[in-house]
PDB file of N, CA and C in Angstrom:
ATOM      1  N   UNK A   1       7.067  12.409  -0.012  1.00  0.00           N
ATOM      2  CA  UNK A   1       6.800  11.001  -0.147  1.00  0.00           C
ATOM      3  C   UNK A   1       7.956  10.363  -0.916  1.00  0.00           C
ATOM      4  N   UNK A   2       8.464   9.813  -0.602  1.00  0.00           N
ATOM      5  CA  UNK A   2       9.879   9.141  -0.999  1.00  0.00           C
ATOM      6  C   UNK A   2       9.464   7.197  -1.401  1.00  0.00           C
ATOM      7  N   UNK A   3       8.585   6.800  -1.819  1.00  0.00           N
ATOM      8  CA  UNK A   3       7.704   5.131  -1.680  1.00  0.00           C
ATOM      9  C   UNK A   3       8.867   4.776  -2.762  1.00  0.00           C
ATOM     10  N   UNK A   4       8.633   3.369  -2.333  1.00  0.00           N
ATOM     11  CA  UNK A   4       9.392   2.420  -3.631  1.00  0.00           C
ATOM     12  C   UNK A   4       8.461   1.114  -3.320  1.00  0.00           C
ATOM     13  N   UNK A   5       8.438   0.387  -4.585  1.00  0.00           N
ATOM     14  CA  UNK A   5       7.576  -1.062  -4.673  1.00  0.00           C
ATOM     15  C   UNK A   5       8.493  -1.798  -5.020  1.00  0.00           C
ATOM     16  N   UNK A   6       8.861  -2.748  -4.594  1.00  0.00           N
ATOM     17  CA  UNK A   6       9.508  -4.253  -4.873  1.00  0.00           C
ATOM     18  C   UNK A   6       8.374  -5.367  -5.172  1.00  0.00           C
ATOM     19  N   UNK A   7       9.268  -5.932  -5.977  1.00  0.00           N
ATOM     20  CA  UNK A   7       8.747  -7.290  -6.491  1.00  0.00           C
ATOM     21  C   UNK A   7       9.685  -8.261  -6.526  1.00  0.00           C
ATOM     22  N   UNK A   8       9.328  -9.812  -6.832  1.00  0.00           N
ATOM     23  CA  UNK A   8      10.333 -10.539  -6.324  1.00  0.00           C
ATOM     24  C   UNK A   8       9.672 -11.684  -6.684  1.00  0.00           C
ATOM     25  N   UNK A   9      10.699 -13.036  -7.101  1.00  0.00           N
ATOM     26  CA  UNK A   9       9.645 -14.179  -7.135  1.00  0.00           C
ATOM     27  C   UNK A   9      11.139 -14.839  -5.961  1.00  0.00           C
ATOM     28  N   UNK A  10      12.225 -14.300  -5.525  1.00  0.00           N
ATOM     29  CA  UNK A  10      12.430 -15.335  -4.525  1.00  0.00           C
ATOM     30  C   UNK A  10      12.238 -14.700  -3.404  1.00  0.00           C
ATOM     31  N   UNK A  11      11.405 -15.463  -2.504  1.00  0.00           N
ATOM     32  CA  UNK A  11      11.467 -14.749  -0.939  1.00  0.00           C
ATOM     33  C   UNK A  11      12.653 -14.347  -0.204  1.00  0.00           C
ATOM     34  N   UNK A  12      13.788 -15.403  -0.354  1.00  0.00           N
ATOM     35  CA  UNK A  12      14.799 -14.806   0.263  1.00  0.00           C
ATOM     36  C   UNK A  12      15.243 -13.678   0.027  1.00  0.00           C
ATOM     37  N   UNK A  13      15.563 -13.217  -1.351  1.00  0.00           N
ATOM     38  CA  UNK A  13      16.369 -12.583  -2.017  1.00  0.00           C
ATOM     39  C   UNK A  13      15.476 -10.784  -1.592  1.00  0.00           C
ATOM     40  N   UNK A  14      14.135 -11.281  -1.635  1.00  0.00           N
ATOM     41  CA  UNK A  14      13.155  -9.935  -1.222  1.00  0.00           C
ATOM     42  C   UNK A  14      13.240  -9.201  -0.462  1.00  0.00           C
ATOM     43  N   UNK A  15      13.555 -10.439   0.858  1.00  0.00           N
ATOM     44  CA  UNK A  15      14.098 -10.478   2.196  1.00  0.00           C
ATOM     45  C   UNK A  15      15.117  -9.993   2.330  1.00  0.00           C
ATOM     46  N   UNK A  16      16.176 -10.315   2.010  1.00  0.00           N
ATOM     47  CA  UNK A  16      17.349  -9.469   1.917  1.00  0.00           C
ATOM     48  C   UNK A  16      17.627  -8.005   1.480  1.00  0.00           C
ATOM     49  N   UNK A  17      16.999  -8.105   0.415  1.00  0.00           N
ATOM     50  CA  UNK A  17      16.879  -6.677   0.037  1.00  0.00           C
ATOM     51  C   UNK A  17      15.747  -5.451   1.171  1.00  0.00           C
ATOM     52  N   UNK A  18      14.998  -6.120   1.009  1.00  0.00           N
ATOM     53  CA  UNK A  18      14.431  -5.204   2.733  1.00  0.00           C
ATOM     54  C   UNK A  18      15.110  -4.967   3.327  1.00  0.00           C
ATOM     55  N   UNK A  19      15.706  -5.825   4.100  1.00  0.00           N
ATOM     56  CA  UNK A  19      16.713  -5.949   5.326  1.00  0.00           C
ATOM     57  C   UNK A  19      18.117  -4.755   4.929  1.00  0.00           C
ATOM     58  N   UNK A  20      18.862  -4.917   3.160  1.00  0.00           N
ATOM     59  CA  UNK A  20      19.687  -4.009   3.201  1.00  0.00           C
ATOM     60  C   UNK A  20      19.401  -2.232   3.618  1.00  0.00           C
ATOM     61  N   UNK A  21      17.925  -2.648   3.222  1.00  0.00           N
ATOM     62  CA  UNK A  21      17.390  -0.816   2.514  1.00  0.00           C
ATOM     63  C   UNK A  21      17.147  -0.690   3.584  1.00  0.00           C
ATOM     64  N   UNK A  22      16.779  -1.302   4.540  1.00  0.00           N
ATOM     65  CA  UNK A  22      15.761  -0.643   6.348  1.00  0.00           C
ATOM     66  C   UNK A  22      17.525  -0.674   6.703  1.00  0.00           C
ATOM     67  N   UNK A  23      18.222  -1.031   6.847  1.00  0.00           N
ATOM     68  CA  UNK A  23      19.631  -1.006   7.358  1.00  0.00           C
ATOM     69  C   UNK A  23      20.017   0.491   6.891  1.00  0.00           C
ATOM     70  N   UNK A  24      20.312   1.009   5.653  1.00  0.00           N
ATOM     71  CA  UNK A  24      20.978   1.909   4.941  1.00  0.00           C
ATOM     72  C   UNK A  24      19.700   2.779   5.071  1.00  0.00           C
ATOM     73  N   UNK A  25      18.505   2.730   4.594  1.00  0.00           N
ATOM     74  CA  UNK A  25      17.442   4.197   4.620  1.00  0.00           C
ATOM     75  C   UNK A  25      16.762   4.293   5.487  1.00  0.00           C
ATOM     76  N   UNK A  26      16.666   3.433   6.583  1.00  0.00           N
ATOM     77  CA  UNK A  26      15.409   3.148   7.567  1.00  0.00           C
ATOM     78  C   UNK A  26      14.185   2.968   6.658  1.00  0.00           C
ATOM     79  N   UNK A  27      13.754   1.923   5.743  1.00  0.00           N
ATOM     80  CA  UNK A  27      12.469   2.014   4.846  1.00  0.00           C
ATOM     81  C   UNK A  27      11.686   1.108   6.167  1.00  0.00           C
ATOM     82  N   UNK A  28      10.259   1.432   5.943  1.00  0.00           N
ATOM     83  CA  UNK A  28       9.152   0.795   6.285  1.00  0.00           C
ATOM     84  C   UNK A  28       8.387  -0.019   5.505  1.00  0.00           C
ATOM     85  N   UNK A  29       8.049  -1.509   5.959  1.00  0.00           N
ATOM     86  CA  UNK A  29       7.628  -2.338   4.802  1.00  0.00           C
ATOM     87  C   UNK A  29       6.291  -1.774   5.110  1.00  0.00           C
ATOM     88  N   UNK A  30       5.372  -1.159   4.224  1.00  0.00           N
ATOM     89  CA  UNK A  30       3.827  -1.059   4.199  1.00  0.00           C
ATOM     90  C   UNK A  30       2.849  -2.504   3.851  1.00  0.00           C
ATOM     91  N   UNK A  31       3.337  -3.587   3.361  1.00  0.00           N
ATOM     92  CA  UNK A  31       2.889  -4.355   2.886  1.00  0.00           C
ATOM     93  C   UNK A  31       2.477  -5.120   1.761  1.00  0.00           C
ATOM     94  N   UNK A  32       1.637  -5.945   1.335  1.00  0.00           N
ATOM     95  CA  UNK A  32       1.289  -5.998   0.426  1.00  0.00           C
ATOM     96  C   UNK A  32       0.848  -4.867  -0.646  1.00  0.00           C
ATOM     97  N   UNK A  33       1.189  -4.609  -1.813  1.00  0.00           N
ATOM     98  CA  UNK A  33       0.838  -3.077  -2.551  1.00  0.00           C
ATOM     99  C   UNK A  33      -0.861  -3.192  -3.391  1.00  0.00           C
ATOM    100  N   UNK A  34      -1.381  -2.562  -2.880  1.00  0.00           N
ATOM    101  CA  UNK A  34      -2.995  -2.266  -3.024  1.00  0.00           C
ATOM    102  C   UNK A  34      -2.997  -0.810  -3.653  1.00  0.00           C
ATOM    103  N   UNK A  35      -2.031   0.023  -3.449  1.00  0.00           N
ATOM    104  CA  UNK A  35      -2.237   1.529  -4.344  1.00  0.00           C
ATOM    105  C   UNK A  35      -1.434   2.206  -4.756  1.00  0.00           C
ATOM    106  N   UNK A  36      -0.608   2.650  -5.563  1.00  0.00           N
ATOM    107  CA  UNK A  36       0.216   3.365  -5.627  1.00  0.00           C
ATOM    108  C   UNK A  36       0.606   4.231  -7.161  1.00  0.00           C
ATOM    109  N   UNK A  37       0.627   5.345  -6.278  1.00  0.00           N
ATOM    110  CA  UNK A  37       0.559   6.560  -7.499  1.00  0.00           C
ATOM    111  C   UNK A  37      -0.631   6.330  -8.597  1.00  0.00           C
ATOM    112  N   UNK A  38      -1.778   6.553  -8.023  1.00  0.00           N
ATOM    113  CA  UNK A  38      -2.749   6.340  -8.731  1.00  0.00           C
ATOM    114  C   UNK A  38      -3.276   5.333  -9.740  1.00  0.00           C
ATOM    115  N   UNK A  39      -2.436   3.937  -9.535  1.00  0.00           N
ATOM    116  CA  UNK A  39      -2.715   2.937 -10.014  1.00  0.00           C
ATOM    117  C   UNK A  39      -3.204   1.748  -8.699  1.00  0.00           C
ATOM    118  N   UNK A  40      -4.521   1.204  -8.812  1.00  0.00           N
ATOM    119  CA  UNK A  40      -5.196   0.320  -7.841  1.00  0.00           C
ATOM    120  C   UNK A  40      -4.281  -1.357  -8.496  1.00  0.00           C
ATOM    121  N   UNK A  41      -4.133  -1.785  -6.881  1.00  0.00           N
ATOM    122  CA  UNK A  41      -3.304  -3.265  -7.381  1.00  0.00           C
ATOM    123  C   UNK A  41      -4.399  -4.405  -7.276  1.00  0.00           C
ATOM    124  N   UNK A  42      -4.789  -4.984  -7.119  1.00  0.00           N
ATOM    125  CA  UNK A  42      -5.438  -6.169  -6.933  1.00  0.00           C
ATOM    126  C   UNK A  42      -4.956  -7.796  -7.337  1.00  0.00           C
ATOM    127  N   UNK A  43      -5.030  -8.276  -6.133  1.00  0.00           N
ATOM    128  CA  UNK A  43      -4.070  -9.823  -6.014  1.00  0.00           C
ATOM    129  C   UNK A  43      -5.123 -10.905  -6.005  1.00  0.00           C
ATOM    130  N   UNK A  44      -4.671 -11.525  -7.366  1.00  0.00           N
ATOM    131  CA  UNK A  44      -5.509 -12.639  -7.302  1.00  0.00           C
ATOM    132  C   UNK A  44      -4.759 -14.192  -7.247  1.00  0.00           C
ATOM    133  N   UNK A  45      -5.290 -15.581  -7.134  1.00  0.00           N
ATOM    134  CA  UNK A  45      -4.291 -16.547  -7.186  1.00  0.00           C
ATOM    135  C   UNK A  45      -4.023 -16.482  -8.626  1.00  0.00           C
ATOM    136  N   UNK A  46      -4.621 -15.682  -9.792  1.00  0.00           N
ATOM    137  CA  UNK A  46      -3.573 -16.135 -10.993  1.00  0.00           C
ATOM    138  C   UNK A  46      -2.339 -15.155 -11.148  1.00  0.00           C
ATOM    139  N   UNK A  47      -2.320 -14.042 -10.436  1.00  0.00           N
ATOM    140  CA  UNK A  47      -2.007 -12.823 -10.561  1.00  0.00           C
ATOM    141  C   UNK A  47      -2.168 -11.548 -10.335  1.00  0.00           C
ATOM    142  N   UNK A  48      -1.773 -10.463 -10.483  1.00  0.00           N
ATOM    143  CA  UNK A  48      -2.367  -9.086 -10.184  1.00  0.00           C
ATOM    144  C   UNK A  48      -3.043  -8.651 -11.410  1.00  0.00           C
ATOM    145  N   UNK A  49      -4.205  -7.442 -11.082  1.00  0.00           N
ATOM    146  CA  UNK A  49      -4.958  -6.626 -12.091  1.00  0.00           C
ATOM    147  C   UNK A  49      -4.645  -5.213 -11.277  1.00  0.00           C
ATOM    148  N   UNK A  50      -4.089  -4.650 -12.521  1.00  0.00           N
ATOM    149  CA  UNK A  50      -4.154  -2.968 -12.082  1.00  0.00           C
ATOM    150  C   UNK A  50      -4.933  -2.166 -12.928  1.00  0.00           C
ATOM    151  N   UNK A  51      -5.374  -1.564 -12.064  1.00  0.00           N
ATOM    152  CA  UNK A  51      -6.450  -0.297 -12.612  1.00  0.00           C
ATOM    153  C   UNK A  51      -6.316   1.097 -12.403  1.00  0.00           C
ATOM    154  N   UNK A  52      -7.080   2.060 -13.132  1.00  0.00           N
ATOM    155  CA  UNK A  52      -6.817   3.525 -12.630  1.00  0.00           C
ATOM    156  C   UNK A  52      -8.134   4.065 -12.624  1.00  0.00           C
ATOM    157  N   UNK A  53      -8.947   3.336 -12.783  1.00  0.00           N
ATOM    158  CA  UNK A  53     -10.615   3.989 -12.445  1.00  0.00           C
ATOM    159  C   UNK A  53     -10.299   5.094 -11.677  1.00  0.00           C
ATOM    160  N   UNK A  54     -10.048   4.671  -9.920  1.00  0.00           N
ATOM    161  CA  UNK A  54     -10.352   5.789  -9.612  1.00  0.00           C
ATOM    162  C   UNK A  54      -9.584   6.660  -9.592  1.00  0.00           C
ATOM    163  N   UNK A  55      -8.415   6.732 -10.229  1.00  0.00           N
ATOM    164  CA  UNK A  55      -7.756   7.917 -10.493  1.00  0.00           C
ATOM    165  C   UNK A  55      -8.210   8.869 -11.671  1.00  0.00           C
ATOM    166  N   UNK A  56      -9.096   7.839 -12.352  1.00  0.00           N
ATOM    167  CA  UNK A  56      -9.865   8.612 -13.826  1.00  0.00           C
ATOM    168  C   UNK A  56     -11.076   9.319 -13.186  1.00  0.00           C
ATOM    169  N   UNK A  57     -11.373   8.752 -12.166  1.00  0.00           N
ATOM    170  CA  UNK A  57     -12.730   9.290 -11.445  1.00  0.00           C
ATOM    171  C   UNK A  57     -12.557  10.955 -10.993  1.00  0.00           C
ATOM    172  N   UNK A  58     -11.409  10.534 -10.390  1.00  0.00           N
ATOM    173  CA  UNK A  58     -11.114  12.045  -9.355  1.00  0.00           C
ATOM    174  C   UNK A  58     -10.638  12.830 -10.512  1.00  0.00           C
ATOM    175  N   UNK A  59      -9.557  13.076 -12.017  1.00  0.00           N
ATOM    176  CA  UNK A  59      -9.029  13.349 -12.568  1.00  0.00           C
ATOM    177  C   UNK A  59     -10.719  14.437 -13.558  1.00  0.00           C
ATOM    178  N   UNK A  60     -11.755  13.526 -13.599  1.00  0.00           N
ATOM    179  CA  UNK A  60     -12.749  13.926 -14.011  1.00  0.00           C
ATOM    180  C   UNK A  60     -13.410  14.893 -12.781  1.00  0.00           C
ATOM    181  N   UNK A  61     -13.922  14.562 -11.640  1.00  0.00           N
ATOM    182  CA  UNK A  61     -14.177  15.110 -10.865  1.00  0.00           C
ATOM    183  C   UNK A  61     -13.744  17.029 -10.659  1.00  0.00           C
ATOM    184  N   UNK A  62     -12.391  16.798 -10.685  1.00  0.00           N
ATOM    185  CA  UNK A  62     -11.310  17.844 -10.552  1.00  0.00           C
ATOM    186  C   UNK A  62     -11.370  18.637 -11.985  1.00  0.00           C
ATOM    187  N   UNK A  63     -12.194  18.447 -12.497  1.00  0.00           N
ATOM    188  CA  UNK A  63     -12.234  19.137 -13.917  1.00  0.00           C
ATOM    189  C   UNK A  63     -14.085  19.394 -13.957  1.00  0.00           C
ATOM    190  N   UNK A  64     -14.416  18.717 -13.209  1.00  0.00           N
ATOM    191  CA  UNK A  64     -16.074  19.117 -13.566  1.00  0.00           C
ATOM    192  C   UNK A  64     -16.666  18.121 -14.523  1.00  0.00           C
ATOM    193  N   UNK A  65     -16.170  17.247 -15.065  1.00  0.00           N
ATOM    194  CA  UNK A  65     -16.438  16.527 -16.538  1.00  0.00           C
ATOM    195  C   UNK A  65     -17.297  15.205 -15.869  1.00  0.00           C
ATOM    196  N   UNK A  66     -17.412  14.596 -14.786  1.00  0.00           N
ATOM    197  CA  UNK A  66     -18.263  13.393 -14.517  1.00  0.00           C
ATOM    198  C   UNK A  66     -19.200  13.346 -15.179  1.00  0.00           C
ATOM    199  N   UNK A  67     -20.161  14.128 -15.555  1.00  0.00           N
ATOM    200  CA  UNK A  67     -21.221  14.105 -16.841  1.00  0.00           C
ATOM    201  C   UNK A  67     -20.545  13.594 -18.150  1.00  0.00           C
ATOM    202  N   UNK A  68     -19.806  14.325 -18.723  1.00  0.00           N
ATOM    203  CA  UNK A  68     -19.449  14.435 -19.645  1.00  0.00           C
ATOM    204  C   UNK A  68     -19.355  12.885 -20.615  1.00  0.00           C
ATOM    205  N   UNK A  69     -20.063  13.118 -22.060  1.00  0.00           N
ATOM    206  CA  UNK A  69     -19.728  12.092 -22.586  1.00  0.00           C
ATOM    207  C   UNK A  69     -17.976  12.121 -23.710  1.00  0.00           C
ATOM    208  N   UNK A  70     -17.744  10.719 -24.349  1.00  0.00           N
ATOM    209  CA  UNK A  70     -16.466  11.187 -24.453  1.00  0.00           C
ATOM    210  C   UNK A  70     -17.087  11.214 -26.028  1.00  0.00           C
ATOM    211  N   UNK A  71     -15.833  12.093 -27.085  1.00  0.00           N
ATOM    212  CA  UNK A  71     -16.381  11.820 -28.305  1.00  0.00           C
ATOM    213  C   UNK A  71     -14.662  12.070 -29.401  1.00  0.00           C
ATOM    214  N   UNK A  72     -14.634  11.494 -30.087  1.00  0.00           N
ATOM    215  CA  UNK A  72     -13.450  11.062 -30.937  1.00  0.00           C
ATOM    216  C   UNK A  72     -12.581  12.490 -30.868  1.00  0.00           C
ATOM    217  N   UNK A  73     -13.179  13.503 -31.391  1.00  0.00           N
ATOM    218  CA  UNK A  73     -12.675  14.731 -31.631  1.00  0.00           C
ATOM    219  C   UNK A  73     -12.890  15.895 -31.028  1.00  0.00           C
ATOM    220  N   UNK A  74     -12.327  16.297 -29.979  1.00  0.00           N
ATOM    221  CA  UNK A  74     -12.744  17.190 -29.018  1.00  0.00           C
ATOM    222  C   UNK A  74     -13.072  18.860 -30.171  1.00  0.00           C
ATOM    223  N   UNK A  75     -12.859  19.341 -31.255  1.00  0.00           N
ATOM    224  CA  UNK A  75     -13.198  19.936 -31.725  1.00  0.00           C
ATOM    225  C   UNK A  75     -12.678  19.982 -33.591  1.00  0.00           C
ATOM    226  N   UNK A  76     -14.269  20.217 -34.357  1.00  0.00           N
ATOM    227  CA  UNK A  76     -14.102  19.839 -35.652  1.00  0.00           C
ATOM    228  C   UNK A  76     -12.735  19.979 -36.575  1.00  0.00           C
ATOM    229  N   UNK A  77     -12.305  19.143 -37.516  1.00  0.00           N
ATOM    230  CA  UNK A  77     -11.217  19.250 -37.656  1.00  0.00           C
ATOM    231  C   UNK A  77     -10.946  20.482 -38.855  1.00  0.00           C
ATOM    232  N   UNK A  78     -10.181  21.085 -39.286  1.00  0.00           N
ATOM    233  CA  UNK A  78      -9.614  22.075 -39.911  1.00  0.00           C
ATOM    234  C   UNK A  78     -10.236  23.171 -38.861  1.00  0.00           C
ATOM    235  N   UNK A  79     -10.433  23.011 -37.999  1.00  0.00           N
ATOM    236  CA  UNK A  79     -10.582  24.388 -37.040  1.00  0.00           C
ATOM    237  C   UNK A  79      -9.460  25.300 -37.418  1.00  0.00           C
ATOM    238  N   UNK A  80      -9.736  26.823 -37.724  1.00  0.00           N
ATOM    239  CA  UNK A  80      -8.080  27.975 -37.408  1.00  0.00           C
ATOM    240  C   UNK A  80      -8.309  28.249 -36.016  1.00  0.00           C
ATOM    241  N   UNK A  81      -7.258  28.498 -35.464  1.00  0.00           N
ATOM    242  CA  UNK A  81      -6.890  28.926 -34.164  1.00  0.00           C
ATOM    243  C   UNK A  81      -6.918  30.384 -34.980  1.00  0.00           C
ATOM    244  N   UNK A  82      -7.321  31.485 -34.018  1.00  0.00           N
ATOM    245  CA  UNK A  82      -7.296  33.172 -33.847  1.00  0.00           C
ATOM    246  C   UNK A  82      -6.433  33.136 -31.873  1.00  0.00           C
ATOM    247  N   UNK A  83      -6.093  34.307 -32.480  1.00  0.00           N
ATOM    248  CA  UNK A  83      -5.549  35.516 -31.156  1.00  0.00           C
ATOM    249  C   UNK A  83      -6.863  35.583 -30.254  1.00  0.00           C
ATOM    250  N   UNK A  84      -6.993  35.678 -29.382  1.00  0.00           N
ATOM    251  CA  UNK A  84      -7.841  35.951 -28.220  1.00  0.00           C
ATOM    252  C   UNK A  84      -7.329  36.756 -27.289  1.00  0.00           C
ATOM    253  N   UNK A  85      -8.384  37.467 -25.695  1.00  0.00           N
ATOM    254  CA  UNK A  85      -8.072  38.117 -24.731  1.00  0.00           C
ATOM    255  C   UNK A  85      -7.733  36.552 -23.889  1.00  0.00           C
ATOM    256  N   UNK A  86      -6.772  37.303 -23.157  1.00  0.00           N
ATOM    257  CA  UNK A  86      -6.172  36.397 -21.807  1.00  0.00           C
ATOM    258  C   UNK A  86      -7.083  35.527 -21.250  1.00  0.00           C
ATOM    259  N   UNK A  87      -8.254  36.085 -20.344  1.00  0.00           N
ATOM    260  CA  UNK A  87      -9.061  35.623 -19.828  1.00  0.00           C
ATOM    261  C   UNK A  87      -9.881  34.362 -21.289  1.00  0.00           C
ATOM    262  N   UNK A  88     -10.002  34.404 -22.391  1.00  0.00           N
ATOM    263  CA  UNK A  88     -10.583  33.224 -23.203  1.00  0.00           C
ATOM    264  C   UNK A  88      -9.071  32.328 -23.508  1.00  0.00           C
ATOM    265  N   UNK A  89      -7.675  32.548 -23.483  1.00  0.00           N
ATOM    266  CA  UNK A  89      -7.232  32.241 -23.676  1.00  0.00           C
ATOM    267  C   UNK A  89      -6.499  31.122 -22.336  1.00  0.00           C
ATOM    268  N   UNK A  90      -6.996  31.544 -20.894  1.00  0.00           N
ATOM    269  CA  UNK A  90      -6.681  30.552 -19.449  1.00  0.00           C
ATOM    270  C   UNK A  90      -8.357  29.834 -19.972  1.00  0.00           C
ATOM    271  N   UNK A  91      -9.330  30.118 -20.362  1.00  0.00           N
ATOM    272  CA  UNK A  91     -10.346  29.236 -20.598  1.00  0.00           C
ATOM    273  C   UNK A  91      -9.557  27.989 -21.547  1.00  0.00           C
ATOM    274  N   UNK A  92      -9.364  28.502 -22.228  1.00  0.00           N
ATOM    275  CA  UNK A  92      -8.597  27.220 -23.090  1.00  0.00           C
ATOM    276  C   UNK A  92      -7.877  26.178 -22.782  1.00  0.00           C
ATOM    277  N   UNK A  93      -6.991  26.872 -22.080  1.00  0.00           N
ATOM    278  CA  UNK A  93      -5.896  26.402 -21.016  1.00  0.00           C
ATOM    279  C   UNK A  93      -6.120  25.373 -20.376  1.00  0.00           C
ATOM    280  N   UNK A  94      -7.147  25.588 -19.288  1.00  0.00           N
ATOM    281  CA  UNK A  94      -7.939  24.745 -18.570  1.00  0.00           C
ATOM    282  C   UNK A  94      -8.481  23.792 -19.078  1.00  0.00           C
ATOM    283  N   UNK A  95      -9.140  24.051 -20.530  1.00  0.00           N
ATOM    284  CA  UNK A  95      -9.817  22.860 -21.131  1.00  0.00           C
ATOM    285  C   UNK A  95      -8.451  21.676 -21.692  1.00  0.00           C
ATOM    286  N   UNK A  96      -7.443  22.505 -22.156  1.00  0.00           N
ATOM    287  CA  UNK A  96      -6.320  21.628 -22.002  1.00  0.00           C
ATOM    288  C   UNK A  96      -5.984  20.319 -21.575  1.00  0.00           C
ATOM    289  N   UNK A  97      -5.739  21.055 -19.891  1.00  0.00           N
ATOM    290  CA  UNK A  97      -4.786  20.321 -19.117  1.00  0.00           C
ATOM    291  C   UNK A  97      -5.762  18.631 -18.752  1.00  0.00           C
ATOM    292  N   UNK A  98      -6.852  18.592 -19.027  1.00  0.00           N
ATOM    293  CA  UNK A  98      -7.569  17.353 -18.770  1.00  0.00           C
ATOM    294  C   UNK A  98      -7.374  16.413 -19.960  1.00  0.00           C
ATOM    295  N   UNK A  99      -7.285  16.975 -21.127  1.00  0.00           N
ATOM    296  CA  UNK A  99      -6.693  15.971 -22.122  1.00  0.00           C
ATOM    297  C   UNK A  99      -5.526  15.842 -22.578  1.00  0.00           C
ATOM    298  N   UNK A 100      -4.784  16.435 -21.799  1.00  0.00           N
ATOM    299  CA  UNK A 100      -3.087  16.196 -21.913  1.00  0.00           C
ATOM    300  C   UNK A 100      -3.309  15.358 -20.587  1.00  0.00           C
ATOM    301  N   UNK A 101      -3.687  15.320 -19.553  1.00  0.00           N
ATOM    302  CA  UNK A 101      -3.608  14.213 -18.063  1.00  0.00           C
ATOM    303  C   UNK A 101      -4.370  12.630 -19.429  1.00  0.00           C
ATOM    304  N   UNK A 102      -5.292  12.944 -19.694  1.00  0.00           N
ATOM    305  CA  UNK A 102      -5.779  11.677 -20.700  1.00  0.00           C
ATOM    306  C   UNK A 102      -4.967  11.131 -21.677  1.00  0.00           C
ATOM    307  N   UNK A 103      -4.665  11.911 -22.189  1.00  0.00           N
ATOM    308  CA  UNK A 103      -3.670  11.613 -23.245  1.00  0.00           C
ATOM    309  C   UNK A 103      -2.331  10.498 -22.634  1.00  0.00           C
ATOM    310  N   UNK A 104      -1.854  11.315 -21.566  1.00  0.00           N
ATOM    311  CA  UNK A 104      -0.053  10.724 -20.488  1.00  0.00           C
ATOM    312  C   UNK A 104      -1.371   9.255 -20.084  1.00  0.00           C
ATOM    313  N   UNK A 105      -2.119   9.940 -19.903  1.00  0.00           N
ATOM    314  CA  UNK A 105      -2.964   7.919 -19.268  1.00  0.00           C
ATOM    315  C   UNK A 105      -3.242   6.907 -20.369  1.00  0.00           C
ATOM    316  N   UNK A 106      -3.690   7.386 -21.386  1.00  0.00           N
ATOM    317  CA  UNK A 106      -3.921   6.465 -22.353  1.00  0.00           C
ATOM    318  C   UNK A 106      -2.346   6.134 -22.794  1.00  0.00           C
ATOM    319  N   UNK A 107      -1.231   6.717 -22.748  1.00  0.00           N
ATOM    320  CA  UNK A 107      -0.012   6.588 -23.243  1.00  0.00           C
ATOM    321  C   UNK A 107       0.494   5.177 -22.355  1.00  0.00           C
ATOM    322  N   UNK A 108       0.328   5.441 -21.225  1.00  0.00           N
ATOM    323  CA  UNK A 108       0.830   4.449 -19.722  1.00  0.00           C
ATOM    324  C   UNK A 108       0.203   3.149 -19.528  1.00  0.00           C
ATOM    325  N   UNK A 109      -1.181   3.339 -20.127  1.00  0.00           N
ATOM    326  CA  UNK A 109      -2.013   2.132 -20.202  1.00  0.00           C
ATOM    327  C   UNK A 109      -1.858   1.002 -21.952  1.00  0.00           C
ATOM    328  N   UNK A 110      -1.301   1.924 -22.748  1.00  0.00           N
ATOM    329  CA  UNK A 110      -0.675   0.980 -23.876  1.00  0.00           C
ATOM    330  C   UNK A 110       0.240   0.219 -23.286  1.00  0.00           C
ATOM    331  N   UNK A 111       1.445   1.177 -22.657  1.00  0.00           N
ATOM    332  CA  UNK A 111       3.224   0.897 -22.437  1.00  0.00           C
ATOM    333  C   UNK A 111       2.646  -0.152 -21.672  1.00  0.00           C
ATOM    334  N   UNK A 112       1.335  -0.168 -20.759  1.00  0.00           N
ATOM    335  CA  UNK A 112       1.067  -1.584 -20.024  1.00  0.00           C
ATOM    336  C   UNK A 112       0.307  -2.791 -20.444  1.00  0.00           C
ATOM    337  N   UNK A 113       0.341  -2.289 -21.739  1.00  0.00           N
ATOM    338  CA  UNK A 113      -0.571  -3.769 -22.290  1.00  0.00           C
ATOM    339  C   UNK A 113      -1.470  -3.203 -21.987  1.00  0.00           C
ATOM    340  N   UNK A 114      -2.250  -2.720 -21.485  1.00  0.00           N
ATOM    341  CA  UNK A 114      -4.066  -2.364 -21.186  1.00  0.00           C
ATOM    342  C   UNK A 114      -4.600  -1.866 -22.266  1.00  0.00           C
ATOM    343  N   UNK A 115      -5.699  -2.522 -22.806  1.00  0.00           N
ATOM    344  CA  UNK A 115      -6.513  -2.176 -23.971  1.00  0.00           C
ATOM    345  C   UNK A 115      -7.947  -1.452 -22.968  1.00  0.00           C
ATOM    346  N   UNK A 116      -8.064  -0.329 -23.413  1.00  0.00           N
ATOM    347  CA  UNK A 116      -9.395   0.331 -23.045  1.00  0.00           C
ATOM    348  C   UNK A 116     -10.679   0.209 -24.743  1.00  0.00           C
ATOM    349  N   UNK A 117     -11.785  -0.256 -23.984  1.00  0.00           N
ATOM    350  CA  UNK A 117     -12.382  -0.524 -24.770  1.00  0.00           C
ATOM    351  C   UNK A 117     -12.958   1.453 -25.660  1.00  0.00           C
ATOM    352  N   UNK A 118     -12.926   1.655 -26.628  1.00  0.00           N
ATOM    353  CA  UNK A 118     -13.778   3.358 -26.889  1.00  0.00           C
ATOM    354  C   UNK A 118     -14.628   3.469 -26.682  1.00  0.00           C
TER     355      UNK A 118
END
């Protein structure tokens, strides 16, 4: 997947730039942008609203967690970490990688101005 999004407030200039890139890359205009890379677009007359619901949806889904409630501290604080066998230690792992994906989202949704309510 090779996508790029343009934006533009002069039509011509938009225009042109299409016209160079379909000349030089063969690009395809898809259209108005409604999705991309897991951010939903939505066009209104004051402006756009972007969202990632359902990328938070599936991100939960893909982890088993749709139940799940959320809570400040995923585990009490002064916890010691110990040595473990492999197999408790890919358990861990796994529990990981869903709040490091949360973490890079809550990071992306500051850098965008988006306040999530806790």
């Amino acid at each position: 997947m090779d996508d790029i999004v343009l934006t533009g407030i002069s039509l011509e200039e938009f225009s042109a730039l299409k016209t160079v890139l379909h000349n030089d890359f063969g690009i395809k205009d898809l259209g108005v942008l409604k999705f991309f890379m897991g951010v939903e677009v939505a066009h209104f007359a004051q402006g756009i609203s972007i969202c990632q619901k359902q990328y938070c949806l599936d991100l939960l889904a893909n982890f088993g967690m749709l139940g799940c409630k959320p809570v400040n501290t995923p585990s009490k604080p002064g916890t010691h970490l110990v040595a473990c066998s492999s197999a408790e230690a890919e358990y861990y792992r796994v529990l990981a990688t869903p709040s490091c994906e949360f973490q890079q989202l809550k990071f992306l949704l500051d850098d965008l101005h988006v306040h999530c309510s806790k």
